[in-house]
Protein backbone atom coordinates (compact mmCIF):
# COMPACT_ATOMS: atom_id res chain seq x y z
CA UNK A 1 -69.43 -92.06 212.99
CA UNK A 2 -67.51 -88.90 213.00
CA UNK A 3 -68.22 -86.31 210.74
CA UNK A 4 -65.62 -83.87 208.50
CA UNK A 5 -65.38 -80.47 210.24
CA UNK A 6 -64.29 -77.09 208.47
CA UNK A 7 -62.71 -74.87 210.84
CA UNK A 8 -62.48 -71.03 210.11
CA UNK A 9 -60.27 -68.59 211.42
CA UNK A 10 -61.24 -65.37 211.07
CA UNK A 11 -59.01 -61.87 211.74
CA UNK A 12 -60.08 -58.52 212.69
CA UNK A 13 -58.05 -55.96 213.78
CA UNK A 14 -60.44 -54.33 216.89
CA UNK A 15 -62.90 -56.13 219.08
CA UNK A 16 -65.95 -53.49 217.30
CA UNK A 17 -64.68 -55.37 214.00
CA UNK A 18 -65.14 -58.76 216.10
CA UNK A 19 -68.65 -58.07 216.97
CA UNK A 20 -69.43 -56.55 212.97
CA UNK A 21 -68.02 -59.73 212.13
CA UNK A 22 -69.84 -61.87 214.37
CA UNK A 23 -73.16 -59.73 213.56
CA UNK A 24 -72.55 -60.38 209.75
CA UNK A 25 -71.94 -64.28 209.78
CA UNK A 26 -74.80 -65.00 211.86
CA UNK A 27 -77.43 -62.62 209.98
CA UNK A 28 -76.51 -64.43 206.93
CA UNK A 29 -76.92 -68.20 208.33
CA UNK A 30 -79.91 -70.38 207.16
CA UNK A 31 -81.64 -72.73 209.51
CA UNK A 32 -79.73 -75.51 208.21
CA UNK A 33 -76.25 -74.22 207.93
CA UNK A 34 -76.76 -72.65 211.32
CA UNK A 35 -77.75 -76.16 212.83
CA UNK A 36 -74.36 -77.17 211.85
CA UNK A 37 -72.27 -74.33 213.28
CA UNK A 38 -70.73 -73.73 216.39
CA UNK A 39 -69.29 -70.45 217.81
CA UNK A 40 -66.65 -70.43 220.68
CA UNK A 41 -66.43 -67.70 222.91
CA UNK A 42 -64.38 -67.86 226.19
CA UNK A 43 -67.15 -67.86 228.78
CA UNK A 44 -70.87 -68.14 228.56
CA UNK A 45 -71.12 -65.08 229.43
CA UNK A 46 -69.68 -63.72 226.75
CA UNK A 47 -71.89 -66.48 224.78
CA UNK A 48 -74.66 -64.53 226.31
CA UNK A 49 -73.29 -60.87 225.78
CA UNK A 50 -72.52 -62.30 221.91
CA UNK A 51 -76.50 -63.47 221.70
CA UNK A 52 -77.73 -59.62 223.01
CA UNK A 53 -75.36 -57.87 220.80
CA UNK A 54 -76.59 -59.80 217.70
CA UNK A 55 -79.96 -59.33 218.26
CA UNK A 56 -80.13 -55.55 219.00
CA UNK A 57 -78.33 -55.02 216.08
CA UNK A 58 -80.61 -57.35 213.39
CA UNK A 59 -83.60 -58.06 214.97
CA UNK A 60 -84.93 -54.45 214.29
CA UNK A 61 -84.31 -55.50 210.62
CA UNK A 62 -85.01 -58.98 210.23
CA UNK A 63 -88.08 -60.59 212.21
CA UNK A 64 -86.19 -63.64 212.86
CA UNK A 65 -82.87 -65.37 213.02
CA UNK A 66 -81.50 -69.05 212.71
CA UNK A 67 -79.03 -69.05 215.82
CA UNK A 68 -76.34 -71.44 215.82
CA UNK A 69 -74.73 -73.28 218.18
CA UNK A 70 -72.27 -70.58 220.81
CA UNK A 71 -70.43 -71.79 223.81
CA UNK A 72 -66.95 -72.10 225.51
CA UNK A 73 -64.76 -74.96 224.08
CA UNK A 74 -65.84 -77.22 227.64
């Protein structure tokens, strides 16, 4: 059974307001809507480089994170 997807495109005008962006949406996932989300990046490294730059910035704040789903589209 295939399930309805929601698809968001979201704008920024810099790459720093890419990575806020990024930073924001994922700090404010819970465990269950991050279970269901999926992030594309172009390469898994930047999947990687995505994952360190999240947590340096909210780890230090918040003990723990619900991490969703981040890959290339393959």
């Amino acid at each position: 059974m295939i399930t309805p997807r929601r698809t968001r495109l979201l704008r920024v005008p810099s790459f720093a307001g890419l990575r806020e962006l990024l930073t924001e949406v994922v700090g404010a996932l819970d465990p269950l809507t991050a279970s269901d989300t999926f992030i594309v990046v172009p390469t898994r490294a930047a999947a990687e480089q995505l994952r360190r730059t999240v947590e340096d910035r909210l780890l230090a704040a918040q003990p723990a994170l619900a991490w969703p789903r981040v890959g290339p589209r393959a």
